[in-house]
N, C-alpha and C. Protein backbone atom coordinates (compact mmCIF):
# COMPACT_ATOMS: atom_id res chain seq x y z
N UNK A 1 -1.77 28.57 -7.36
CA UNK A 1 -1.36 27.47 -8.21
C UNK A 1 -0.37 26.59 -7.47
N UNK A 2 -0.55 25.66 -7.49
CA UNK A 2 0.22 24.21 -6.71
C UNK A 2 1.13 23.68 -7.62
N UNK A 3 2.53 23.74 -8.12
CA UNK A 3 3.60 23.19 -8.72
C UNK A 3 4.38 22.05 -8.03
N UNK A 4 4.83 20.65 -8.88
CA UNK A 4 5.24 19.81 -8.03
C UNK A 4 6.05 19.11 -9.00
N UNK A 5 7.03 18.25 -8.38
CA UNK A 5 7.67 17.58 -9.60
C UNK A 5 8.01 16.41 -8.38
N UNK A 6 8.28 15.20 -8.79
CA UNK A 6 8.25 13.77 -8.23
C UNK A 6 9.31 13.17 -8.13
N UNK A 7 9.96 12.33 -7.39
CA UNK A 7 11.07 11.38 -7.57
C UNK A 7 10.32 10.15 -7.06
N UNK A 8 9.83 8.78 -8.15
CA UNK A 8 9.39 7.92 -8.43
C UNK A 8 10.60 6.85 -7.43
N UNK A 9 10.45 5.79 -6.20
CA UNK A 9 11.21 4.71 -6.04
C UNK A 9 10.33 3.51 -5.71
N UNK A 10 10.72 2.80 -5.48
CA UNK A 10 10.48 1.73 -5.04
C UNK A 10 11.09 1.13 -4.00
N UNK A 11 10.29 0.35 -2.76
CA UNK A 11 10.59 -0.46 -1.62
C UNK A 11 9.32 -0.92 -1.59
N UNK A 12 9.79 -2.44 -1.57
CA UNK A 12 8.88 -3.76 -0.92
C UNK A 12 7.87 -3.46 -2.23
N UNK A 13 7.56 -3.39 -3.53
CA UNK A 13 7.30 -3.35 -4.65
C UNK A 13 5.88 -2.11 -4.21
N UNK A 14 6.16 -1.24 -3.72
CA UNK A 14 5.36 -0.52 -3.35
C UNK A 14 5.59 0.94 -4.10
N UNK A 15 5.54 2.20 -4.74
CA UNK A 15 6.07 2.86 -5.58
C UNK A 15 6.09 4.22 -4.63
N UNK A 16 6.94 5.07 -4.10
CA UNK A 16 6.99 5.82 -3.62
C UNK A 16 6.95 7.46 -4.30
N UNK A 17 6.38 8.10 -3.77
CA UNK A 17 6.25 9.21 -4.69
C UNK A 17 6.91 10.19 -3.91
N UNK A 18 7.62 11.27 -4.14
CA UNK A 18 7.46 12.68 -3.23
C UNK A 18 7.23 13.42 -4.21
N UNK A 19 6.28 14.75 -3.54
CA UNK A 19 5.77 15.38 -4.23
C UNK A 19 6.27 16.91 -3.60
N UNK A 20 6.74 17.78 -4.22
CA UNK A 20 7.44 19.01 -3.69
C UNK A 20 6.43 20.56 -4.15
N UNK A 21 5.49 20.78 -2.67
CA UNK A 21 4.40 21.55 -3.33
C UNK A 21 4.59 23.08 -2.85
N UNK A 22 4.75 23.95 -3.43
CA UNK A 22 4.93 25.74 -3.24
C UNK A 22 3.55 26.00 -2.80
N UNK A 23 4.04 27.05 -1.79
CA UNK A 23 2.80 28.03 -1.37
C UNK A 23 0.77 27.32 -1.03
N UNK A 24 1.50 25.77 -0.46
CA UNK A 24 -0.03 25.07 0.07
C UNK A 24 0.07 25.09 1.45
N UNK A 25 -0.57 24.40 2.65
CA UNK A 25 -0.66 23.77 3.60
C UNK A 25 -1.12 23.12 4.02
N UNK A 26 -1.14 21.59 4.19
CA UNK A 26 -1.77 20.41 4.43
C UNK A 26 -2.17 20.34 5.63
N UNK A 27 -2.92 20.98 6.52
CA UNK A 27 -3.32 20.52 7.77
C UNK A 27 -4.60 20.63 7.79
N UNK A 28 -5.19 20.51 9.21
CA UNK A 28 -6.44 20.37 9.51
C UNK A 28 -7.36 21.53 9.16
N UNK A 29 -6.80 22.78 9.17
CA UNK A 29 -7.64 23.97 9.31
C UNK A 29 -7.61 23.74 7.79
N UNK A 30 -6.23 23.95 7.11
CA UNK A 30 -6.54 23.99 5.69
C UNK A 30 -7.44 22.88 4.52
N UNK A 31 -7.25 21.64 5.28
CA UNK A 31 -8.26 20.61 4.74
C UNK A 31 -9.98 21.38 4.86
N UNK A 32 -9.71 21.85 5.88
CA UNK A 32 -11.47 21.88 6.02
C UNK A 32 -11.57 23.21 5.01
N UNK A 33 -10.51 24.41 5.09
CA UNK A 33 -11.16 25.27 4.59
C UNK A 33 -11.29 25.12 3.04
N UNK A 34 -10.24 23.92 2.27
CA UNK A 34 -10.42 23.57 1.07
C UNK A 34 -12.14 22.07 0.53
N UNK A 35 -12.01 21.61 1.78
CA UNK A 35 -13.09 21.22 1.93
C UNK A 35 -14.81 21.70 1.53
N UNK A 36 -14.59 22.74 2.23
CA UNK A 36 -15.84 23.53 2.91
C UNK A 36 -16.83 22.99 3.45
N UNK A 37 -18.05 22.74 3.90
CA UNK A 37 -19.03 22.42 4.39
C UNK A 37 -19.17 21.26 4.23
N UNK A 38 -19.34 20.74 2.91
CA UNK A 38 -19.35 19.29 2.60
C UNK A 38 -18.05 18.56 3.47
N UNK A 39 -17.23 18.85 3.39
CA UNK A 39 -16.35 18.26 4.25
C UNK A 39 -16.19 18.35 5.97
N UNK A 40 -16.59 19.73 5.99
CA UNK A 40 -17.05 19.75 7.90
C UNK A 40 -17.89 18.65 8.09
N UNK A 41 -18.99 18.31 7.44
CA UNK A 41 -20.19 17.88 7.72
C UNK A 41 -19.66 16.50 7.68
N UNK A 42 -18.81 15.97 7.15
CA UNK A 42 -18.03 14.50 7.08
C UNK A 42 -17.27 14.59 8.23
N UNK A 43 -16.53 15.68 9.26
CA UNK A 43 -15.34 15.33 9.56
C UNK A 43 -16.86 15.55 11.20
N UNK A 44 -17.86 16.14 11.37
CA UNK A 44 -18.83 16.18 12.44
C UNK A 44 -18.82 14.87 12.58
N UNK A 45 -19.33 14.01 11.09
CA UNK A 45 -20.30 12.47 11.22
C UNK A 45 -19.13 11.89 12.25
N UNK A 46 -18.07 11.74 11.81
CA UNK A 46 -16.88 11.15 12.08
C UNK A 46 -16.93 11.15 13.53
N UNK A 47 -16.43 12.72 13.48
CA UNK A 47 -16.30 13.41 15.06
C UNK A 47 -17.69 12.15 16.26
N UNK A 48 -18.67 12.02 15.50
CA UNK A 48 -19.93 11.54 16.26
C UNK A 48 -19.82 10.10 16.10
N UNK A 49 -19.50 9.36 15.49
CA UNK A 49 -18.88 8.38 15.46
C UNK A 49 -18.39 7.69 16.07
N UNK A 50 -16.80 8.15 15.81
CA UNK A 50 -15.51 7.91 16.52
C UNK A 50 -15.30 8.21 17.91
N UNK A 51 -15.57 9.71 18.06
CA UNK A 51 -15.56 10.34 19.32
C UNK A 51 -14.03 11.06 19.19
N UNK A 52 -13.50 11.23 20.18
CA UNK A 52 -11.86 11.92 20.25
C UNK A 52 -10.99 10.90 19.80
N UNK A 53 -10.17 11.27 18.93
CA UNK A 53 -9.34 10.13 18.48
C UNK A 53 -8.04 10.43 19.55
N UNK A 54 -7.66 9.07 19.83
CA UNK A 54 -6.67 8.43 21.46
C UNK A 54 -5.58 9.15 20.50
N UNK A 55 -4.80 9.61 21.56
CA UNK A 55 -2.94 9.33 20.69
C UNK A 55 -2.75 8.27 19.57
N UNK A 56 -2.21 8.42 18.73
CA UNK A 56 -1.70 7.63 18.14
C UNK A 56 -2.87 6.58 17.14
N UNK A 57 -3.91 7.19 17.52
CA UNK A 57 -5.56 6.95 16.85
C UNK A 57 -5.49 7.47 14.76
N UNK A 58 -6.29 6.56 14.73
CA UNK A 58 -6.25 7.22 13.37
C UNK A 58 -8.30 6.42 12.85
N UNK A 59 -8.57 7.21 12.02
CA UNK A 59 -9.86 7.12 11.24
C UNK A 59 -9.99 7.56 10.04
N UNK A 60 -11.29 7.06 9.29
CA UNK A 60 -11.21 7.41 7.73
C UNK A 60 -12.47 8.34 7.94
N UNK A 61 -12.66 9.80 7.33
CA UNK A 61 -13.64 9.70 6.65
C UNK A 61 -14.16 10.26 5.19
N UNK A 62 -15.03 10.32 4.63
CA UNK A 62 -14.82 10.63 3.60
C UNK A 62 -14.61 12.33 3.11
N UNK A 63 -13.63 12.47 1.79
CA UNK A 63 -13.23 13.58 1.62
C UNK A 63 -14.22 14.49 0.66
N UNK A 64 -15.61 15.09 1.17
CA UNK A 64 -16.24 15.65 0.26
C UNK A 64 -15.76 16.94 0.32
N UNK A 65 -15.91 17.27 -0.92
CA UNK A 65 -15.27 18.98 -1.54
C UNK A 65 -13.83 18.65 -1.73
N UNK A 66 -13.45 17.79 -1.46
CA UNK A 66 -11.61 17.57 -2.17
C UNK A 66 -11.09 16.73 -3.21
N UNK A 67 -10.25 16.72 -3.74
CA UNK A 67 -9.79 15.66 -4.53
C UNK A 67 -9.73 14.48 -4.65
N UNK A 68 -9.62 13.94 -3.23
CA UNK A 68 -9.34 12.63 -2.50
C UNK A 68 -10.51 11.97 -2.67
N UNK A 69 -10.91 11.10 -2.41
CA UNK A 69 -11.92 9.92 -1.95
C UNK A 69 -12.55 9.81 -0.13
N UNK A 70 -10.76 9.77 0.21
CA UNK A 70 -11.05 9.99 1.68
C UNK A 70 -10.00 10.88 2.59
N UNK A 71 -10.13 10.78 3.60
CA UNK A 71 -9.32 10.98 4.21
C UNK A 71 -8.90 10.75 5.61
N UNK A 72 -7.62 10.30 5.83
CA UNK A 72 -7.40 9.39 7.37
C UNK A 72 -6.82 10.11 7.81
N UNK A 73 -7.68 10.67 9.13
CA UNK A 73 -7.15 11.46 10.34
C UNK A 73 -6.23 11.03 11.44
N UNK A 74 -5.34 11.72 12.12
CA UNK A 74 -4.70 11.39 12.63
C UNK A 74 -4.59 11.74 14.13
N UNK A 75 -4.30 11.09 15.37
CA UNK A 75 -3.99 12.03 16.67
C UNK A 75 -2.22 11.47 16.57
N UNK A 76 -1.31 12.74 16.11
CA UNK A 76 0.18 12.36 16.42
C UNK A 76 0.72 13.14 17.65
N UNK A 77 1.89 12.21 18.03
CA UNK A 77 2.39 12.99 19.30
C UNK A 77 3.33 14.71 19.41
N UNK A 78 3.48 15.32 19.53
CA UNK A 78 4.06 16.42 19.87
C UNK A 78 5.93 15.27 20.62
N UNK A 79 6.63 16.04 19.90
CA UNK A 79 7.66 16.21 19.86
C UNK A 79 8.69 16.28 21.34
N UNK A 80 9.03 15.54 21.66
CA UNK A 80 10.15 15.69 23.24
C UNK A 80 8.89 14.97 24.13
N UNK A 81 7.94 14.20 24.06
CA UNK A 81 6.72 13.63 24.96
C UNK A 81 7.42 12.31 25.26
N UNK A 82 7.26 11.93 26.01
CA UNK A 82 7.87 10.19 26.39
C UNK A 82 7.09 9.31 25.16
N UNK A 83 8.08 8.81 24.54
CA UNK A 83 7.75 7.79 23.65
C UNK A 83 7.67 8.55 22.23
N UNK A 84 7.77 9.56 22.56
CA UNK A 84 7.24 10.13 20.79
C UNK A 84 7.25 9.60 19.72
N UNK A 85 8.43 8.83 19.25
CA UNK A 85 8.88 8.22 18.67
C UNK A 85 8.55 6.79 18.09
N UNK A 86 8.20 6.67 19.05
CA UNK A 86 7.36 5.26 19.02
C UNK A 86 5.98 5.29 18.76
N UNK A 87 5.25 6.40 19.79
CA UNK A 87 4.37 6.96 19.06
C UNK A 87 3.91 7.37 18.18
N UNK A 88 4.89 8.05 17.34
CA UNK A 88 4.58 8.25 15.91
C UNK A 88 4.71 7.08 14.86
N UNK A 89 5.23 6.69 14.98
CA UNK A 89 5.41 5.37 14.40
C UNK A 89 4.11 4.01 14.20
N UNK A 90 3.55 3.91 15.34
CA UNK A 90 2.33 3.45 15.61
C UNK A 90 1.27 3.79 15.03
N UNK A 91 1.04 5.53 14.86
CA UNK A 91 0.40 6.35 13.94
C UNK A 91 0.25 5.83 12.53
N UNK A 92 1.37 5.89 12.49
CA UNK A 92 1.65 5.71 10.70
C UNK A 92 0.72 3.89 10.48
N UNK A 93 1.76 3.32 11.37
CA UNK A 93 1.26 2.14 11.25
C UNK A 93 -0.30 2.22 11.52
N UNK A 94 -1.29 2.90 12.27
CA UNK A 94 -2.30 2.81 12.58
C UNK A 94 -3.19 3.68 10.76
N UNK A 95 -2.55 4.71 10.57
CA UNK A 95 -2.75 5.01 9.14
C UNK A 95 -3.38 3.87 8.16
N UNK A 96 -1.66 3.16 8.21
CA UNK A 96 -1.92 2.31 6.88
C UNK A 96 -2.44 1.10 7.21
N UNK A 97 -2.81 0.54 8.65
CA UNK A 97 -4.27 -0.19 8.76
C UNK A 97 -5.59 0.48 8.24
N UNK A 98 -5.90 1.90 8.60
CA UNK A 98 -7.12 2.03 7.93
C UNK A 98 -7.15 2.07 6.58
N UNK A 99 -6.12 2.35 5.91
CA UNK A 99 -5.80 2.39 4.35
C UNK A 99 -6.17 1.01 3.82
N UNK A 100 -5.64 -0.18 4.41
CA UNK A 100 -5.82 -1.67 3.99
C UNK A 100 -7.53 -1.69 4.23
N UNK A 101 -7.87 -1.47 5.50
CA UNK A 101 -9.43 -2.36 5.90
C UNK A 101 -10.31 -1.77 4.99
N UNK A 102 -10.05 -0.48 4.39
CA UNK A 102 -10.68 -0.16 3.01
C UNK A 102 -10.06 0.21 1.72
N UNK A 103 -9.30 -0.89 1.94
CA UNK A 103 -8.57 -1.63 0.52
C UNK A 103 -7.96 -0.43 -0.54
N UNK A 104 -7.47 0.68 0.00
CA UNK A 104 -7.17 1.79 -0.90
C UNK A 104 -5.96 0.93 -1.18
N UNK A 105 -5.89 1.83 -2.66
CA UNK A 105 -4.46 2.01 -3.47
C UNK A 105 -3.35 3.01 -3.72
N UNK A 106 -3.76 3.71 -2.88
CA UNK A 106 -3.24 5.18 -2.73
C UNK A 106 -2.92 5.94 -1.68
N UNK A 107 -2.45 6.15 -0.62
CA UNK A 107 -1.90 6.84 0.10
C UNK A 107 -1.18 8.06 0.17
N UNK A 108 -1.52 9.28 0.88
CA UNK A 108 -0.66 10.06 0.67
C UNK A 108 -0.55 10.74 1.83
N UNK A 109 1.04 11.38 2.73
CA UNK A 109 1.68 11.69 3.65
C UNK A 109 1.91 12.86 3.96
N UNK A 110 1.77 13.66 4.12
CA UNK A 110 2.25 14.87 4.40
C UNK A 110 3.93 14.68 5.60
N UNK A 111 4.56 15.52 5.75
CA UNK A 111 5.95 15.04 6.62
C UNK A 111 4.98 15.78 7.87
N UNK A 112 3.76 15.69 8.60
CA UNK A 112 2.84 16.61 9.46
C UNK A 112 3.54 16.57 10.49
N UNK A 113 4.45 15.53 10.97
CA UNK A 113 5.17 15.66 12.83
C UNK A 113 5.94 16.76 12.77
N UNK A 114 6.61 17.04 11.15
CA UNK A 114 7.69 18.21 11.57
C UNK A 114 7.26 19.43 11.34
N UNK A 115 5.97 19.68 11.44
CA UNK A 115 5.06 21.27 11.83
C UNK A 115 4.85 21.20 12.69
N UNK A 116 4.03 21.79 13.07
CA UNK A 116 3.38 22.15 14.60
C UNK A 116 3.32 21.27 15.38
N UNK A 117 3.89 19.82 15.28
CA UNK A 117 4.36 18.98 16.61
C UNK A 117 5.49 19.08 16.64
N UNK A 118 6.04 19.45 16.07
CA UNK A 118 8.02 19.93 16.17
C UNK A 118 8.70 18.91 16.29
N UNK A 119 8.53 17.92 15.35
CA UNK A 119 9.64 16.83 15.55
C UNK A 119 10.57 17.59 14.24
N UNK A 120 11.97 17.61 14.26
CA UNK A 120 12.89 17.38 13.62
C UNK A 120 12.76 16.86 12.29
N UNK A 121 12.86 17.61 11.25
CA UNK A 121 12.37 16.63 9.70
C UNK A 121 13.15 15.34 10.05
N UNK A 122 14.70 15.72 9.93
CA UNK A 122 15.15 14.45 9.96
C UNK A 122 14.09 13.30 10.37
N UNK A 123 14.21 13.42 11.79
CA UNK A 123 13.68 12.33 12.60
C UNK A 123 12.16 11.70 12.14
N UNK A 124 11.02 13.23 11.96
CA UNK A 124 10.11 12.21 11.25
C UNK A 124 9.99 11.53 10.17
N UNK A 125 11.22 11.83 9.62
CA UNK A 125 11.45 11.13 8.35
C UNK A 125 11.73 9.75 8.68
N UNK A 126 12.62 9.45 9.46
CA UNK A 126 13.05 8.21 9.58
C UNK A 126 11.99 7.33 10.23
N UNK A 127 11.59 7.95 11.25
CA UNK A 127 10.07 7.11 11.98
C UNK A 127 9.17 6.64 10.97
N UNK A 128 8.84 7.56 10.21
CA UNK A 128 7.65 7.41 9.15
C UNK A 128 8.11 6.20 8.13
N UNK A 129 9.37 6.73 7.80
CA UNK A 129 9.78 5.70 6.55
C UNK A 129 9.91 4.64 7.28
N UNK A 130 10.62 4.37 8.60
CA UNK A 130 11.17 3.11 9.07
C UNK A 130 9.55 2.16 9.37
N UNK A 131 8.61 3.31 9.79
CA UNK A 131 7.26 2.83 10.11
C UNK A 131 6.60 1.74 9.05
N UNK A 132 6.43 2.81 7.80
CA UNK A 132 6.12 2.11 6.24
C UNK A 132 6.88 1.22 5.81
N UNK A 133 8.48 0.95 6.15
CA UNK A 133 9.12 -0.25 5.70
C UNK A 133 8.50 -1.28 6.64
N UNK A 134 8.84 -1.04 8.08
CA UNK A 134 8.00 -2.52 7.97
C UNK A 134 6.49 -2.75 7.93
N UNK A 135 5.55 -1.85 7.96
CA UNK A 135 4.50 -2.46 7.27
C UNK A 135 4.66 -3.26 6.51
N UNK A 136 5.26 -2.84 5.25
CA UNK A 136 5.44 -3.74 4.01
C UNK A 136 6.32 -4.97 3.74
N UNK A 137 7.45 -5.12 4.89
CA UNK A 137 8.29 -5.64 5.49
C UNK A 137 7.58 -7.01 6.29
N UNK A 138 6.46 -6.95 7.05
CA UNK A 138 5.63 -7.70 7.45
C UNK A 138 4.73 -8.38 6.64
N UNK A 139 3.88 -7.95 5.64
CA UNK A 139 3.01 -7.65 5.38
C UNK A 139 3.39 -8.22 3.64
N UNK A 140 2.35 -9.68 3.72
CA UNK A 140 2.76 -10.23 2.10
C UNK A 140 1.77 -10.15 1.07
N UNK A 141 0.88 -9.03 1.39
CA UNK A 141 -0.04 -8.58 0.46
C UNK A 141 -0.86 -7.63 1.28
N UNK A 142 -0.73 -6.56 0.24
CA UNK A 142 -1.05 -4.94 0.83
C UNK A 142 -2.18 -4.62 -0.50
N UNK A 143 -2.96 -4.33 0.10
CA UNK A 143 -4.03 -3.34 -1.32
C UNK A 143 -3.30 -1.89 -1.25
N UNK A 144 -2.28 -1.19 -0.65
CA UNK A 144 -1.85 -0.23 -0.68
C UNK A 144 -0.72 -0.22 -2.02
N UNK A 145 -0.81 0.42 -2.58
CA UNK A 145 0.39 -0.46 -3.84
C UNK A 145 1.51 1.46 -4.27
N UNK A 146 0.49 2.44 -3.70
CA UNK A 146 1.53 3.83 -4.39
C UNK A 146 1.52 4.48 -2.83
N UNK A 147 2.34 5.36 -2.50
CA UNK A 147 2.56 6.11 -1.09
C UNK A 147 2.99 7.53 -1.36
N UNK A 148 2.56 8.46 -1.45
CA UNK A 148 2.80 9.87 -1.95
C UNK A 148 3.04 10.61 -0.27
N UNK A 149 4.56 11.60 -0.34
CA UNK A 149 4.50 12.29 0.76
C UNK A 149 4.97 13.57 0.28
N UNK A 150 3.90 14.08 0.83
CA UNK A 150 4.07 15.92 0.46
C UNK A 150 4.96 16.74 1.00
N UNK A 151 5.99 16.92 0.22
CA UNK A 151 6.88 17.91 0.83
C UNK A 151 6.89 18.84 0.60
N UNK A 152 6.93 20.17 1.40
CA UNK A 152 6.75 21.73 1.27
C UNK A 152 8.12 22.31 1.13
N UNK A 153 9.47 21.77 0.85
CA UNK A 153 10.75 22.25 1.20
C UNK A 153 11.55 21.67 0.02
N UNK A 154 12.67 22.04 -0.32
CA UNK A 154 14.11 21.10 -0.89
C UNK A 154 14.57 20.55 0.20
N UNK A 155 14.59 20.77 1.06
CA UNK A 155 15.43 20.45 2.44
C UNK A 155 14.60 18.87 2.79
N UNK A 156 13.31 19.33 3.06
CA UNK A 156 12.59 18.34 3.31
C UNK A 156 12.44 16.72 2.06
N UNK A 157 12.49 17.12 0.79
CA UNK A 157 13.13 16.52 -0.30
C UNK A 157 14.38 15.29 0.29
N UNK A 158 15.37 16.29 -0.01
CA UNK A 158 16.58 15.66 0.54
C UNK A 158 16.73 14.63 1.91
N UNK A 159 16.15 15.21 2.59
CA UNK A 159 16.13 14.16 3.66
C UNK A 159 15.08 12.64 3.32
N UNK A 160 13.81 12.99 2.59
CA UNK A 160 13.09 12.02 2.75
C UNK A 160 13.97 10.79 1.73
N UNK A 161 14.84 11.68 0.45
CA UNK A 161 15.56 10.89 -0.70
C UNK A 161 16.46 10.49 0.14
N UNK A 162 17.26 10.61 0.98
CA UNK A 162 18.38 10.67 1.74
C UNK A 162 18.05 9.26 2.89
N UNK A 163 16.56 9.38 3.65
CA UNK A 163 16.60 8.09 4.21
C UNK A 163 15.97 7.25 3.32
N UNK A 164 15.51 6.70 2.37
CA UNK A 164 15.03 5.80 1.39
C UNK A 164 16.40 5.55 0.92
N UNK A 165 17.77 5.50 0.42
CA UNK A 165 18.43 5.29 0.35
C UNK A 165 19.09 4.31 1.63
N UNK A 166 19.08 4.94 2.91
CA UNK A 166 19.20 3.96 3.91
C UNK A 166 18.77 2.84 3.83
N UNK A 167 17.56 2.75 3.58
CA UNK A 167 16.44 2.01 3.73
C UNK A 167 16.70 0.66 2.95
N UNK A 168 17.26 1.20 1.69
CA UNK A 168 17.50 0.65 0.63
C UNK A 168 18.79 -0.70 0.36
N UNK A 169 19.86 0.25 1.53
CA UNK A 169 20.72 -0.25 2.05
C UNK A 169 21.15 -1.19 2.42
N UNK A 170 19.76 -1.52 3.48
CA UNK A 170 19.53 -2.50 4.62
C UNK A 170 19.35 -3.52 4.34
């Protein structure tokens, strides 16, 4: 069972969600295995498609066997790499281009740099958010209108509430 409770904000009239989820895991192995077949068989087409997605690459494809509609894959950098930072950032931004060119309204984040690429919550927090502000910051009409990021922690919570306040600041 997946329990979650939300803190609703707003930046750049865009509605931010976090979502605080017990005992899941949002990654690749676990997408597919919640997926199952129907969804391998989407993430193959893709795979045949696209081909290897570059650093900092991102693609849509569709999410059969899940909740979603779709889903946009990512290549992010690993943590202490020259540029990481920037790199990740680009990501995001490369994200929420594919999110626009098929006009979604919905987005949703996982904090994924600070697992198994080992960035620092802090830090991917701030990349990511600083990433998504200026998207929207640039950007004078977005079909993206809600942004949901999955947090597995209180800790992780706090920081993401903690830089949106910065943000807010500015």
């Amino acid at each position: 069972m997946v329990s979650f409770s939300f803190f609703p904000t707003i930046i750049y009239k865009i509605k931010i969600f976090f979502f605080f989820f017990y005992k899941i895991v949002i990654s690749g192995n676990a997408l597919e295995k919640a997926g199952g077949k129907e969804f391998l068989e989407a993430v193959k087409e893709l795979r045949k498609s696209h081909g290897p997605l570059e650093l900092t690459g991102a693609a849509l494809s569709q999410a059969n066997g899940l909740a979603a509609k779709f889903v946009i894959h990512c290549h992010i950098p690993q943590w202490g790499s020259d540029k990481c930072e920037e790199q990740l950032e680009k990501t995001i931004k490369n994200c929420l281009s594919v999110a626009e060119e098929k006009k979604l309204k919905s987005v949703a984040f996982p904090s994924f740099p600070s697992g198994r690429n080992g960035f620092p919550k802090q830090t991917a927090a701030q990349v990511i958010l600083r990433a998504i502000s200026n998207h929207f910051g640039s950007s004078s009409s977005s079909t993206v209108k809600n942004i949901f990021f999955l947090l597995f922690d209180s800790e992780s919570i706090g920081i993401y509430v903690q830089e949106m306040a910065k943000l807010d600041t500015k």
